[in-house]
PDB file of N, CA and C in Angstrom:
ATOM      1  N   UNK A   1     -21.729 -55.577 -69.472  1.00  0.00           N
ATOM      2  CA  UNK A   1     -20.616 -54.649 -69.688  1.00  0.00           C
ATOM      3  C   UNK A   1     -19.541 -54.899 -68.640  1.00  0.00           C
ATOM      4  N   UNK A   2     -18.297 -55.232 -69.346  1.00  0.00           N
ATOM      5  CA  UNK A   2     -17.337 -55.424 -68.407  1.00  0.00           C
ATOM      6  C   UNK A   2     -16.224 -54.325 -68.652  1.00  0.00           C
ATOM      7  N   UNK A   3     -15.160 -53.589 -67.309  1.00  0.00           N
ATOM      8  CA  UNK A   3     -14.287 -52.861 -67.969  1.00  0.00           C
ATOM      9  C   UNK A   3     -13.068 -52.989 -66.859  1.00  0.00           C
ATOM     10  N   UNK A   4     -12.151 -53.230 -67.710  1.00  0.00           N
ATOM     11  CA  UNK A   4     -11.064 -53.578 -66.654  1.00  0.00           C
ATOM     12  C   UNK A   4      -9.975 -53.157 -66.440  1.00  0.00           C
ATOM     13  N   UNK A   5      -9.643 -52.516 -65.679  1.00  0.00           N
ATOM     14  CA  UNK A   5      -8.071 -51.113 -65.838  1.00  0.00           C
ATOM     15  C   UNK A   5      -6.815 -52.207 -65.307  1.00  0.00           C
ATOM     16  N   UNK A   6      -5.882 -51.916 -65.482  1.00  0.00           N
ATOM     17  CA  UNK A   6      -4.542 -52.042 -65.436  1.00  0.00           C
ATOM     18  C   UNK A   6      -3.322 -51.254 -65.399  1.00  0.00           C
ATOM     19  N   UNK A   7      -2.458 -51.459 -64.785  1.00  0.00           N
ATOM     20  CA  UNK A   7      -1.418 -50.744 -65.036  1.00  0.00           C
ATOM     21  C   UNK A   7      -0.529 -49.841 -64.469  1.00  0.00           C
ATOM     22  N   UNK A   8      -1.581 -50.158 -63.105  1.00  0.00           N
ATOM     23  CA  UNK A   8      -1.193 -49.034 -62.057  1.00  0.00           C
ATOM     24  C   UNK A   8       0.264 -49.221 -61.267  1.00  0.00           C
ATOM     25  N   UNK A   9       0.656 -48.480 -60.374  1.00  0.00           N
ATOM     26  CA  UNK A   9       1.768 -48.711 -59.482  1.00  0.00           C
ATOM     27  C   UNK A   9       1.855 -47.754 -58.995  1.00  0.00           C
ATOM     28  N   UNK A  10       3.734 -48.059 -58.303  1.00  0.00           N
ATOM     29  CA  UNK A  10       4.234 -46.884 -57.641  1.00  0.00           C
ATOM     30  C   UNK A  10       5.473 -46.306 -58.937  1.00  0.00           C
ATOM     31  N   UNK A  11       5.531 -44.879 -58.905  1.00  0.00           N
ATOM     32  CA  UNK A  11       6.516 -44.339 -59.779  1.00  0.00           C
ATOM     33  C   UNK A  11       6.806 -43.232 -58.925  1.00  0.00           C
ATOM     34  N   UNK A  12       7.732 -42.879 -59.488  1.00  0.00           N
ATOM     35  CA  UNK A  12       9.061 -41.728 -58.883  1.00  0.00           C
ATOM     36  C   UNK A  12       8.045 -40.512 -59.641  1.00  0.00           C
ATOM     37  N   UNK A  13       8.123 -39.406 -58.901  1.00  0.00           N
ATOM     38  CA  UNK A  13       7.913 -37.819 -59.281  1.00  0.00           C
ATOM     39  C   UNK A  13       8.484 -37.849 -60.853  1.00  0.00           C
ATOM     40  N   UNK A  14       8.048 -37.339 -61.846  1.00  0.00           N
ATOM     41  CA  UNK A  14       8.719 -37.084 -62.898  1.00  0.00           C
ATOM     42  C   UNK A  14       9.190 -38.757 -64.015  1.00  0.00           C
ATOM     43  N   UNK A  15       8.323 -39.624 -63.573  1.00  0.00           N
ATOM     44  CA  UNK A  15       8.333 -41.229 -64.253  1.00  0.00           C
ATOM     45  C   UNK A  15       6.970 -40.826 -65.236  1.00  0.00           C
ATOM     46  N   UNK A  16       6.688 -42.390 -65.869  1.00  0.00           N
ATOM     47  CA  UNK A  16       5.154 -42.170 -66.484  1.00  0.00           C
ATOM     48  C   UNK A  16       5.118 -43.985 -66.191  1.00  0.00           C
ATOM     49  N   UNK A  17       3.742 -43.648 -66.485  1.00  0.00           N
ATOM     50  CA  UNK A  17       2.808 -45.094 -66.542  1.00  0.00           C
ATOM     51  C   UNK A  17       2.130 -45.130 -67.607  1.00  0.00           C
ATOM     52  N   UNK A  18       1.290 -45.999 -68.090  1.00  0.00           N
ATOM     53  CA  UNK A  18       0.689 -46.446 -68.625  1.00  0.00           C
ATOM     54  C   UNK A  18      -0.606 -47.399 -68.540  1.00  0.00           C
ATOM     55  N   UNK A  19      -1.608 -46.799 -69.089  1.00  0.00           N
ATOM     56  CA  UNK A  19      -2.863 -47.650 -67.999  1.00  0.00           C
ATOM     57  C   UNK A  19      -3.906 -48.369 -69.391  1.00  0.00           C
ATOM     58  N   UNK A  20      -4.203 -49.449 -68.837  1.00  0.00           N
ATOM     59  CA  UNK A  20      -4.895 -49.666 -70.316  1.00  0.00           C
ATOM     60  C   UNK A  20      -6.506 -50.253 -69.304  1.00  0.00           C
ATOM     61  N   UNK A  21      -7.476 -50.361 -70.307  1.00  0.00           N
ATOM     62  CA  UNK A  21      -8.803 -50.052 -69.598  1.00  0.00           C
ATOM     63  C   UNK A  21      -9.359 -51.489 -70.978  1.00  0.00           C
ATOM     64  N   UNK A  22      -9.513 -52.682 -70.451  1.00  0.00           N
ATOM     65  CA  UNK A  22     -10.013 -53.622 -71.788  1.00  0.00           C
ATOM     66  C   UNK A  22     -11.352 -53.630 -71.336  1.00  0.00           C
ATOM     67  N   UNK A  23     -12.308 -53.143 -72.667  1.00  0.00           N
ATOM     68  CA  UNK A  23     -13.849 -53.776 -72.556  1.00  0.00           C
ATOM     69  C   UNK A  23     -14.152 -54.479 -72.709  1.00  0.00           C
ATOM     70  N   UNK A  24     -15.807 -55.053 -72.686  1.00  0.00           N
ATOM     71  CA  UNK A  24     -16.299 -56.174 -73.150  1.00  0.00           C
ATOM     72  C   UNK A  24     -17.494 -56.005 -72.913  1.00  0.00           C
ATOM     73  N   UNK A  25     -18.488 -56.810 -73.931  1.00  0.00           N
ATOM     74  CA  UNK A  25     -19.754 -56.900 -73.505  1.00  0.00           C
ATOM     75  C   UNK A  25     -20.863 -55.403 -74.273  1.00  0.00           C
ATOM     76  N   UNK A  26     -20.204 -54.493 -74.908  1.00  0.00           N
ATOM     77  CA  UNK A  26     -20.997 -53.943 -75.339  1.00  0.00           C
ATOM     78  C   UNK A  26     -20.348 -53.451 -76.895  1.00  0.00           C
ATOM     79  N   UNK A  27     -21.136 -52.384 -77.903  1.00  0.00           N
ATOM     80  CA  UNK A  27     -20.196 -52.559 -79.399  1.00  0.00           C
ATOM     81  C   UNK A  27     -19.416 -51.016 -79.337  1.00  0.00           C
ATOM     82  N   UNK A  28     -18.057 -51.677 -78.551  1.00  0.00           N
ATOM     83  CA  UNK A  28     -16.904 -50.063 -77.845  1.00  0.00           C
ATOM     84  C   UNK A  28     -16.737 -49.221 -78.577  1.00  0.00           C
ATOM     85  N   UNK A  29     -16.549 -49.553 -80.035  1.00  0.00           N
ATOM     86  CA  UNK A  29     -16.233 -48.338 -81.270  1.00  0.00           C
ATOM     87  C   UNK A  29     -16.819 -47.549 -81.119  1.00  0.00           C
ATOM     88  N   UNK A  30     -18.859 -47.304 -80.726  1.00  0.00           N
ATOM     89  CA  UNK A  30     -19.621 -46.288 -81.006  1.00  0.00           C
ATOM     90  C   UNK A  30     -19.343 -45.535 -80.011  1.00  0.00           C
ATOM     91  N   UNK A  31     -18.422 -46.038 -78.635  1.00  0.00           N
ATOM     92  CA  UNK A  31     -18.913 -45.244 -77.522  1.00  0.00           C
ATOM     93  C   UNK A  31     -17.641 -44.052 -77.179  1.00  0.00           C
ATOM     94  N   UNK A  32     -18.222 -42.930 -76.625  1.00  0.00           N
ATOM     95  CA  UNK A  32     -17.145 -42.450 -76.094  1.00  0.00           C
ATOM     96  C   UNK A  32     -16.474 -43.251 -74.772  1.00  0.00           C
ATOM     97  N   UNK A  33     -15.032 -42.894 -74.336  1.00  0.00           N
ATOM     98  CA  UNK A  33     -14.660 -43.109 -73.434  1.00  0.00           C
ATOM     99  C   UNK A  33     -13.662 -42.601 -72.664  1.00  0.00           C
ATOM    100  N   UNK A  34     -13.963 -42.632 -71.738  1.00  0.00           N
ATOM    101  CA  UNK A  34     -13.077 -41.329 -70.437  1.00  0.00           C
ATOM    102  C   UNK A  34     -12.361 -42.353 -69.124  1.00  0.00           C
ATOM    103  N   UNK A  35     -11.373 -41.543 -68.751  1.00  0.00           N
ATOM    104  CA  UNK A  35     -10.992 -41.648 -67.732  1.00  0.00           C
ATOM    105  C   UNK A  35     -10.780 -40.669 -66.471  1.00  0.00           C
ATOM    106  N   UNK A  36     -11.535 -41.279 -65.832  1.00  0.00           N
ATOM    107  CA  UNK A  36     -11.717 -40.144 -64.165  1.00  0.00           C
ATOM    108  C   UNK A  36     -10.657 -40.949 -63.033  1.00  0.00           C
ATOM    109  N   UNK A  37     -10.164 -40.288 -61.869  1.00  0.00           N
ATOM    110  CA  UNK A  37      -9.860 -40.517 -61.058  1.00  0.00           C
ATOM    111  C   UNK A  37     -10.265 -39.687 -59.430  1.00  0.00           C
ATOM    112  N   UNK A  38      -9.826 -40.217 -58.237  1.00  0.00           N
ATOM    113  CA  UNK A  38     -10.008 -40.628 -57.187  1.00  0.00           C
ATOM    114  C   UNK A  38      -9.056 -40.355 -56.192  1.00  0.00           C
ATOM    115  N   UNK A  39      -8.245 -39.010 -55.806  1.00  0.00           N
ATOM    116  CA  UNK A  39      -7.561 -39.440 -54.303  1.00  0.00           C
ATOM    117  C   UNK A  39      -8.076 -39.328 -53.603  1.00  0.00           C
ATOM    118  N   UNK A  40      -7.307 -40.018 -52.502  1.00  0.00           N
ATOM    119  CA  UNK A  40      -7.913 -40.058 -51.334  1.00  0.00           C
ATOM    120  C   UNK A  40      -8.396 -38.782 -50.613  1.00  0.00           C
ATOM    121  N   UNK A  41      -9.439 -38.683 -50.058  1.00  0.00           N
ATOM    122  CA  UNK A  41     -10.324 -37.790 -49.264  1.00  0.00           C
ATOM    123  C   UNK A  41     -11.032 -36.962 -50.459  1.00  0.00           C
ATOM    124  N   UNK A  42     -10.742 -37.078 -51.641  1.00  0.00           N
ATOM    125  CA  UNK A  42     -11.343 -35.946 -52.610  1.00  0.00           C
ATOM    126  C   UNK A  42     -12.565 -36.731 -53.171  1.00  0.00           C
ATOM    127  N   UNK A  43     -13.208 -35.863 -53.989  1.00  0.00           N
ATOM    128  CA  UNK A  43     -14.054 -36.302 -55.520  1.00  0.00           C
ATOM    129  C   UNK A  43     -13.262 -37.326 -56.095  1.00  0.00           C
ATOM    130  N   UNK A  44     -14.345 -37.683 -57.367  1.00  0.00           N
ATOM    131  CA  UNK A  44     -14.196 -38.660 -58.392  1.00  0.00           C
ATOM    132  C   UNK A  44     -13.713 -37.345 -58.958  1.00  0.00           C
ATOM    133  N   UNK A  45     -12.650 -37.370 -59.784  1.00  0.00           N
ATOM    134  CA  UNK A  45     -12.574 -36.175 -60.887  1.00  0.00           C
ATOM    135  C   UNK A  45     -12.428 -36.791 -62.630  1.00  0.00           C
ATOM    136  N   UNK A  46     -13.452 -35.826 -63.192  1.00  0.00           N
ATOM    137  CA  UNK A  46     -12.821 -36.252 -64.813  1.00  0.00           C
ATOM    138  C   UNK A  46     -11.356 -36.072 -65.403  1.00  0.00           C
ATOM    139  N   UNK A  47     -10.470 -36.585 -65.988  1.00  0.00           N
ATOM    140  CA  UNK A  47      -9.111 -36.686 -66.909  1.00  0.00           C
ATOM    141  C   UNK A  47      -9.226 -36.376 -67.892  1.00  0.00           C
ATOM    142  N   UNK A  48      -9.860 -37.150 -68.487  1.00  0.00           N
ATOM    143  CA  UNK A  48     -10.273 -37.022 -70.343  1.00  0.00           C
ATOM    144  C   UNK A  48     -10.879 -37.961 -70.759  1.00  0.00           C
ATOM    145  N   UNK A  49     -11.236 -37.632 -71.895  1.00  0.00           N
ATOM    146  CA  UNK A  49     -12.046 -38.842 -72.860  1.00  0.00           C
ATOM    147  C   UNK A  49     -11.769 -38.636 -74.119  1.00  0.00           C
ATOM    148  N   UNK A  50     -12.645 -39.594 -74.881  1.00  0.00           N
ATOM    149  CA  UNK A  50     -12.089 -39.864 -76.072  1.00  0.00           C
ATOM    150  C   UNK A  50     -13.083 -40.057 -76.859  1.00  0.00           C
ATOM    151  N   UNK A  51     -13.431 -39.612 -77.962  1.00  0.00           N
ATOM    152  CA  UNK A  51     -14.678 -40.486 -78.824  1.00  0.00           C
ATOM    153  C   UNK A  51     -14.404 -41.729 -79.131  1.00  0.00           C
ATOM    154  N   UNK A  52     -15.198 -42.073 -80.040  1.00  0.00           N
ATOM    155  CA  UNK A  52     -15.381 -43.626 -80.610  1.00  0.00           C
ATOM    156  C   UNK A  52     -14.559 -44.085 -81.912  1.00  0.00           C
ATOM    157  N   UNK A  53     -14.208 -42.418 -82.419  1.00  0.00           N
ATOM    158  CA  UNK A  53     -13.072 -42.907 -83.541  1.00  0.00           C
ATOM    159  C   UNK A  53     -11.864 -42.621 -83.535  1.00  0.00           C
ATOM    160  N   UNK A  54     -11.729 -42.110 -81.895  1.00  0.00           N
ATOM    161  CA  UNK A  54     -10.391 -42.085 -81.710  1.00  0.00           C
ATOM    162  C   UNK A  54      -9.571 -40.438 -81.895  1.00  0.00           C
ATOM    163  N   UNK A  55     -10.675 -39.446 -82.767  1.00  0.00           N
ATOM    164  CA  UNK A  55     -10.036 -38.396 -83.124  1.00  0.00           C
ATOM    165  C   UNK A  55     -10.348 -37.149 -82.403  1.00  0.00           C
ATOM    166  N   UNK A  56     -11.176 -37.415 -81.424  1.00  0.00           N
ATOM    167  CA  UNK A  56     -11.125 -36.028 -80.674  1.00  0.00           C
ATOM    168  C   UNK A  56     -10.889 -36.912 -79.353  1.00  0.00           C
ATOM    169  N   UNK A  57     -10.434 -35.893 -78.741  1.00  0.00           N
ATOM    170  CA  UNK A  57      -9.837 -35.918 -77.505  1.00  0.00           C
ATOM    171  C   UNK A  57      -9.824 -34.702 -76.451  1.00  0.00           C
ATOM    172  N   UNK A  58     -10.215 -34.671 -75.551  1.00  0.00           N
ATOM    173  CA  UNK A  58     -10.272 -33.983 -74.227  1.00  0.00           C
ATOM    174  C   UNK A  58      -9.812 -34.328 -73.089  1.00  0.00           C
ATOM    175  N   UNK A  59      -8.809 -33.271 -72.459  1.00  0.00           N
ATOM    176  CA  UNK A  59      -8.243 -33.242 -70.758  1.00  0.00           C
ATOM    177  C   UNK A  59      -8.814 -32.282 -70.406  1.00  0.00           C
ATOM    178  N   UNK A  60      -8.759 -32.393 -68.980  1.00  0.00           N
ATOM    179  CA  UNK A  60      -8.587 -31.687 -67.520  1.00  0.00           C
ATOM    180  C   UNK A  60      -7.562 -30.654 -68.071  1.00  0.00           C
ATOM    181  N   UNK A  61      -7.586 -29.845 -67.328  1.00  0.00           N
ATOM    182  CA  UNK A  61      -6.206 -29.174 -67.608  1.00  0.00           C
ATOM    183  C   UNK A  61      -5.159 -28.991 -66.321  1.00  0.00           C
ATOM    184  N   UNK A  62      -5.508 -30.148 -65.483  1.00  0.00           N
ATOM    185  CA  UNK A  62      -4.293 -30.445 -64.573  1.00  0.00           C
ATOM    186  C   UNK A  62      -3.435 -31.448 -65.232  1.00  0.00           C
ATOM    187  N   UNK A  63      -3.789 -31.786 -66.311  1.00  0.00           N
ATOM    188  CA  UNK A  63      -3.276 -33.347 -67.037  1.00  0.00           C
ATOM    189  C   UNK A  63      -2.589 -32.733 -68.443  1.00  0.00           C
ATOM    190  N   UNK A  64      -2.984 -31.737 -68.937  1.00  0.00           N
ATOM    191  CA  UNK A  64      -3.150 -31.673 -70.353  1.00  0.00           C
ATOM    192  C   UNK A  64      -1.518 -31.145 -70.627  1.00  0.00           C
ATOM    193  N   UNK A  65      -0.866 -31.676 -71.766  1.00  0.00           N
ATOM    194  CA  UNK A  65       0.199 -31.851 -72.151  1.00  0.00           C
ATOM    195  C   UNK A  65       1.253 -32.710 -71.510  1.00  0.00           C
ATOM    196  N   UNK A  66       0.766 -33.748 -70.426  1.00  0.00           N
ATOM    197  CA  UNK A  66       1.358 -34.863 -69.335  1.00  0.00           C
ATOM    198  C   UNK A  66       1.126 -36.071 -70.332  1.00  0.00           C
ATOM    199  N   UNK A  67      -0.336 -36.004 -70.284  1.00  0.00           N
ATOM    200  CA  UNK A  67      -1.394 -37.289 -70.448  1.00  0.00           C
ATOM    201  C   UNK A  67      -2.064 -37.346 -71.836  1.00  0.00           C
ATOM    202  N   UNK A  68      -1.943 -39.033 -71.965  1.00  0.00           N
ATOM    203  CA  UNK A  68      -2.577 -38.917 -73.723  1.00  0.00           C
ATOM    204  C   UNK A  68      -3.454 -40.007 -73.710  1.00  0.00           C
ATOM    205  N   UNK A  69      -4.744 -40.360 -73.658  1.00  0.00           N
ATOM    206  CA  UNK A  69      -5.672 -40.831 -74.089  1.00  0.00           C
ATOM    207  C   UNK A  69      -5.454 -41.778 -75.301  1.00  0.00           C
ATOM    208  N   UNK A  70      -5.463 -42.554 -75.509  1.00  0.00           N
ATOM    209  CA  UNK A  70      -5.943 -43.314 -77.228  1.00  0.00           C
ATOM    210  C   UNK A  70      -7.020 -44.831 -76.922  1.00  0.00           C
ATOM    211  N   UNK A  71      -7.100 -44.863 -77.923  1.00  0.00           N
ATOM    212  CA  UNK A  71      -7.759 -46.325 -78.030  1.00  0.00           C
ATOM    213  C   UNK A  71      -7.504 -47.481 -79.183  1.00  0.00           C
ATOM    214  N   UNK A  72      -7.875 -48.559 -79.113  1.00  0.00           N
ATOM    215  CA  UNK A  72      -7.652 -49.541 -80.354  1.00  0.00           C
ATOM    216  C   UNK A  72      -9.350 -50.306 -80.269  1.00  0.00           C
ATOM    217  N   UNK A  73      -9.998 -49.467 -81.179  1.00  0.00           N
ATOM    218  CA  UNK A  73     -11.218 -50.171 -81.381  1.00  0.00           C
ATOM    219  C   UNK A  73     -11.464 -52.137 -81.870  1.00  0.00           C
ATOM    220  N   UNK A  74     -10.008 -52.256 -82.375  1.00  0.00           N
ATOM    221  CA  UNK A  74     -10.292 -54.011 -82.684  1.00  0.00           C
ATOM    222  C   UNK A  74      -9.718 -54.413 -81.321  1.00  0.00           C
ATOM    223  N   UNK A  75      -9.049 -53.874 -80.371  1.00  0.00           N
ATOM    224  CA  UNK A  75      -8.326 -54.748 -79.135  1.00  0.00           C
ATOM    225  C   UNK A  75      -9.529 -54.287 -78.075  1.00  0.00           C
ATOM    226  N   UNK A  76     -10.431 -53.300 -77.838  1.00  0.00           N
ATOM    227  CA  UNK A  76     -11.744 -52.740 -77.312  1.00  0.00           C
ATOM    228  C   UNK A  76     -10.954 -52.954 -76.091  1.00  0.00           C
ATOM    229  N   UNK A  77     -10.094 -51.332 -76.029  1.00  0.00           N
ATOM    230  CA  UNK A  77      -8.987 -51.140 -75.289  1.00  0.00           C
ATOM    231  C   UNK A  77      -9.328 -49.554 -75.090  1.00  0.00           C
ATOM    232  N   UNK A  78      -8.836 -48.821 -74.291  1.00  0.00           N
ATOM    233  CA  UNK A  78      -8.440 -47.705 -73.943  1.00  0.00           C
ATOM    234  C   UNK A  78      -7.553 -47.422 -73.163  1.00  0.00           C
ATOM    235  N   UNK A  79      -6.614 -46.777 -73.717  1.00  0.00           N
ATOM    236  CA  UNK A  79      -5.129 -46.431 -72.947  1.00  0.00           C
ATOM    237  C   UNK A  79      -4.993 -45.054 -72.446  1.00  0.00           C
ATOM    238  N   UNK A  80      -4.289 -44.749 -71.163  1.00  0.00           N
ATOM    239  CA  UNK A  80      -3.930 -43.414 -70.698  1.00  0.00           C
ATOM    240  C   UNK A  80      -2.195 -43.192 -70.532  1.00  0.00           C
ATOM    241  N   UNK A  81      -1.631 -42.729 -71.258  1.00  0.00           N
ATOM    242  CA  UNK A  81      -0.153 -42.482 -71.340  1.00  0.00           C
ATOM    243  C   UNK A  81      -0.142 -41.449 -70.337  1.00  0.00           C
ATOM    244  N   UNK A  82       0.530 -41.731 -69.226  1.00  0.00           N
ATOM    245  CA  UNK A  82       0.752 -40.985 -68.264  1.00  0.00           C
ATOM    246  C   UNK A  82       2.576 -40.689 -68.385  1.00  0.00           C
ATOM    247  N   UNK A  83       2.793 -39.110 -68.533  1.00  0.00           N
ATOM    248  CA  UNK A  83       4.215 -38.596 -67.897  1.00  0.00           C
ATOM    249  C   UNK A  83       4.164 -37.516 -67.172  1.00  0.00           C
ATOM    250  N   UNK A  84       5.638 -37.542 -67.175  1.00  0.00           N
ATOM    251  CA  UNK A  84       5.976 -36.219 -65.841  1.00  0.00           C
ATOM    252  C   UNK A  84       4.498 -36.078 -64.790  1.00  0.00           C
ATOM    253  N   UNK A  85       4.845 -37.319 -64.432  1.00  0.00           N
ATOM    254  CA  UNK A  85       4.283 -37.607 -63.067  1.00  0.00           C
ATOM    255  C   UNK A  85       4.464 -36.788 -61.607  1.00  0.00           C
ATOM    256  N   UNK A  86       3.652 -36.305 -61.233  1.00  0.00           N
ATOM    257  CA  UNK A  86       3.830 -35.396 -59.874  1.00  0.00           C
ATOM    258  C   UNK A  86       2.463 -36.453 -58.679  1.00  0.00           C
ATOM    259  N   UNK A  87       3.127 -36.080 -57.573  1.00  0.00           N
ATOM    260  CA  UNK A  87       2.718 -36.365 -56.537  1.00  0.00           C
ATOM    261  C   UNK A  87       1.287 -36.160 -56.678  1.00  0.00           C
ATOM    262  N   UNK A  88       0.867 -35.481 -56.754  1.00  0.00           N
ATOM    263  CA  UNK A  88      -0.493 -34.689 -56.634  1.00  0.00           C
ATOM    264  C   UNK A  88      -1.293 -35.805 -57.694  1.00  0.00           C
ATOM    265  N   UNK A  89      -0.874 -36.475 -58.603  1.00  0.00           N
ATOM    266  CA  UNK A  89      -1.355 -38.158 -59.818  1.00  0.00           C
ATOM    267  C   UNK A  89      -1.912 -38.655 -59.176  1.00  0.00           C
ATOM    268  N   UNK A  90      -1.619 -38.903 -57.801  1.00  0.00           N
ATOM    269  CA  UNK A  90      -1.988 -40.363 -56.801  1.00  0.00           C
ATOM    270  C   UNK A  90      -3.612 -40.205 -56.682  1.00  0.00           C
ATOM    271  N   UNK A  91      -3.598 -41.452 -57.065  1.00  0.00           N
ATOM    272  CA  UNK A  91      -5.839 -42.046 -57.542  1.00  0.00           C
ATOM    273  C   UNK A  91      -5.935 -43.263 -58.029  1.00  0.00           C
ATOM    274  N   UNK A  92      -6.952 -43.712 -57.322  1.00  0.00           N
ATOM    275  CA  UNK A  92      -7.246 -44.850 -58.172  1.00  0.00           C
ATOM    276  C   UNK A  92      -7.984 -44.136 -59.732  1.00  0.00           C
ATOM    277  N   UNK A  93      -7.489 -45.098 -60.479  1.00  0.00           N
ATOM    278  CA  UNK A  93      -7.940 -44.075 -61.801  1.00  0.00           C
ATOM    279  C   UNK A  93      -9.339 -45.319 -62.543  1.00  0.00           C
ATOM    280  N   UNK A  94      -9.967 -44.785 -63.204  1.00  0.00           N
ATOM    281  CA  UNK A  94     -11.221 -45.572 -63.548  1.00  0.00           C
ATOM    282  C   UNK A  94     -11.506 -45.339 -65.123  1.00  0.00           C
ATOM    283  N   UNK A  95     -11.974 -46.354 -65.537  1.00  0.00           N
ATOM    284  CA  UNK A  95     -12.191 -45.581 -66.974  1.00  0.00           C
ATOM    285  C   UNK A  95     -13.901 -46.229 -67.329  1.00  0.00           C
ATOM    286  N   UNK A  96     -14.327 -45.209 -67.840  1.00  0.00           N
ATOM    287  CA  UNK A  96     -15.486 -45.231 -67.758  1.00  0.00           C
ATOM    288  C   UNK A  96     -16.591 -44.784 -69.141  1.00  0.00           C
ATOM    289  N   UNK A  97     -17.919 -45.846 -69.350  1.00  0.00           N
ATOM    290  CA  UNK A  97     -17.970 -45.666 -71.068  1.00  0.00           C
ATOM    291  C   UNK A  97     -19.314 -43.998 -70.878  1.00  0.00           C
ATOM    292  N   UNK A  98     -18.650 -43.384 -71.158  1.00  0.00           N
ATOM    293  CA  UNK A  98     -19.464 -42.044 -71.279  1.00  0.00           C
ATOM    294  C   UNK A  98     -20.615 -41.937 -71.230  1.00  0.00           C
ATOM    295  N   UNK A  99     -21.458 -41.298 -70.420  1.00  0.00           N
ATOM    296  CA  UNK A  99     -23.063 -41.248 -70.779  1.00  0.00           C
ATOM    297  C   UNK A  99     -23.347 -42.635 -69.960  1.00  0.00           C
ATOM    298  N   UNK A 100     -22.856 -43.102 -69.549  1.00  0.00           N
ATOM    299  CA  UNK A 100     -23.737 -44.113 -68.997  1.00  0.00           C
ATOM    300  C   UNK A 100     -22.824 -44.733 -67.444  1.00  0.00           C
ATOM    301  N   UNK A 101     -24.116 -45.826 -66.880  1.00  0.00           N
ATOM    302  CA  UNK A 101     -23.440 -45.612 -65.269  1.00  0.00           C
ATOM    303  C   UNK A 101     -22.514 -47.057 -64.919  1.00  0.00           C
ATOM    304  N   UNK A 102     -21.510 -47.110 -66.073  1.00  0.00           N
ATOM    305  CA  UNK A 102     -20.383 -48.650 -65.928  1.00  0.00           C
ATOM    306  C   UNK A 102     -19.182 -48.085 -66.119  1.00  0.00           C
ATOM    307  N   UNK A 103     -18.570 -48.461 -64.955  1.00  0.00           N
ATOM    308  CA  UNK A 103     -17.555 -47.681 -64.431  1.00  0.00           C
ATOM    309  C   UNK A 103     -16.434 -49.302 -64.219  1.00  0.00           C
ATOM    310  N   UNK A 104     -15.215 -48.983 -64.075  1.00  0.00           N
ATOM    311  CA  UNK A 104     -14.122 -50.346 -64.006  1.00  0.00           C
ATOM    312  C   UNK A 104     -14.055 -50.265 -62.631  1.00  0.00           C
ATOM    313  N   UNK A 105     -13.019 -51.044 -61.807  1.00  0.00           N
ATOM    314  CA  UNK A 105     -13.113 -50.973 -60.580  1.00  0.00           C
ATOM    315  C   UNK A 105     -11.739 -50.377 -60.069  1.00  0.00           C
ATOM    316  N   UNK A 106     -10.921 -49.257 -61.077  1.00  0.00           N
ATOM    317  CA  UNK A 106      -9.778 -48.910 -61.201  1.00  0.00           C
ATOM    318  C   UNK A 106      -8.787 -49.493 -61.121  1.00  0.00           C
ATOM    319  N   UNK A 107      -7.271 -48.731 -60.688  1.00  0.00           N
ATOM    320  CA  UNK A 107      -6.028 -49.370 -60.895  1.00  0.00           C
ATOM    321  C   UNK A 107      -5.187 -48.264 -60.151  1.00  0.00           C
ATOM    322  N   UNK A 108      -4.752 -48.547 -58.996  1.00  0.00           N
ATOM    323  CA  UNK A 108      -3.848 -47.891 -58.457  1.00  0.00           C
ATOM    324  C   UNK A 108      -2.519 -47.292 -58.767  1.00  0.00           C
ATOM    325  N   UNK A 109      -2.757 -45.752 -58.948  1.00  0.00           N
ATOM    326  CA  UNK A 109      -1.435 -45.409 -58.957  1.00  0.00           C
ATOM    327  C   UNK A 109      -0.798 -44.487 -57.616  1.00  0.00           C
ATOM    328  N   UNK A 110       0.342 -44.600 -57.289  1.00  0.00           N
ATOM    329  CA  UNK A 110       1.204 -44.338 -56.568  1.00  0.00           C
ATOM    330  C   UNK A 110       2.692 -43.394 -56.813  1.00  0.00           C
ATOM    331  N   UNK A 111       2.406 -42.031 -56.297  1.00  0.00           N
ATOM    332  CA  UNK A 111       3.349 -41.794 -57.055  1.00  0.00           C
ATOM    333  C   UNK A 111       4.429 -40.476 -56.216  1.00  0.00           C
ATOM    334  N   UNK A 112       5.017 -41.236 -55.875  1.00  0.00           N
ATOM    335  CA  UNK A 112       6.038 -40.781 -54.842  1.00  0.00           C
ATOM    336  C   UNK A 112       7.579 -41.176 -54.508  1.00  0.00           C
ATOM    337  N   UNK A 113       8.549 -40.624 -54.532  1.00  0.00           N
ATOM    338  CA  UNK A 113       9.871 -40.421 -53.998  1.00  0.00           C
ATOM    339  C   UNK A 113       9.820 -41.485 -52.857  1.00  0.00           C
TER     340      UNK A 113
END
């Protein structure tokens, strides 16, 4: 199982990003999949996830109406649409296949004036 995030940076207060998470190595459609993040001195925290067909979806509710989750089961991809970005974003962010212990090695975001 391989999982590999992208996409990270630095953005201005009130910018968005975009993070994409490519799998490999296991059959991604069945699985759920989430993305947690990481600032510094804190917890790992959960974001959201996603099932396997793409139609339910769950946030945090520090994220929820910012951040949008999707996936493309033939590209065995998972994307996090990040806007209205606030300071308080900054994490390495990870995406991770649900229920089980394979985790990516994140993607830095930065997000400050």
């Amino acid at each position: 199982v391989q999982l590999v995030e992208s996409g990270g940076g630095l953005v201005q207060p009130g910018g968005s990003l975009r993070l994409s998470c490519a799998a490999s190595g296991f059959t991604f459609s069945i699985y759920t999949m989430s993305w947690y993040r990481q600032a510094p001195g804190k917890e790992r925290e959960w974001v959201a996830t996603i099932n396997g067909a793409g139609g339910t979806k769950n946030y945090a509710d520090s994220v929820k109406g910012r951040f949008t989750i999707s996936r493309d089961n033939a590209k065995k991809t998972v994307s996090l649409q990040m806007n209205s970005l606030k300071p308080e974003d900054t994490a390495v962010y990870y995406c991770k296949v649900q229920g089980s212990s394979y985790w990516g090695k994140g993607t830095q975001v930065f997000v400050s004036s």
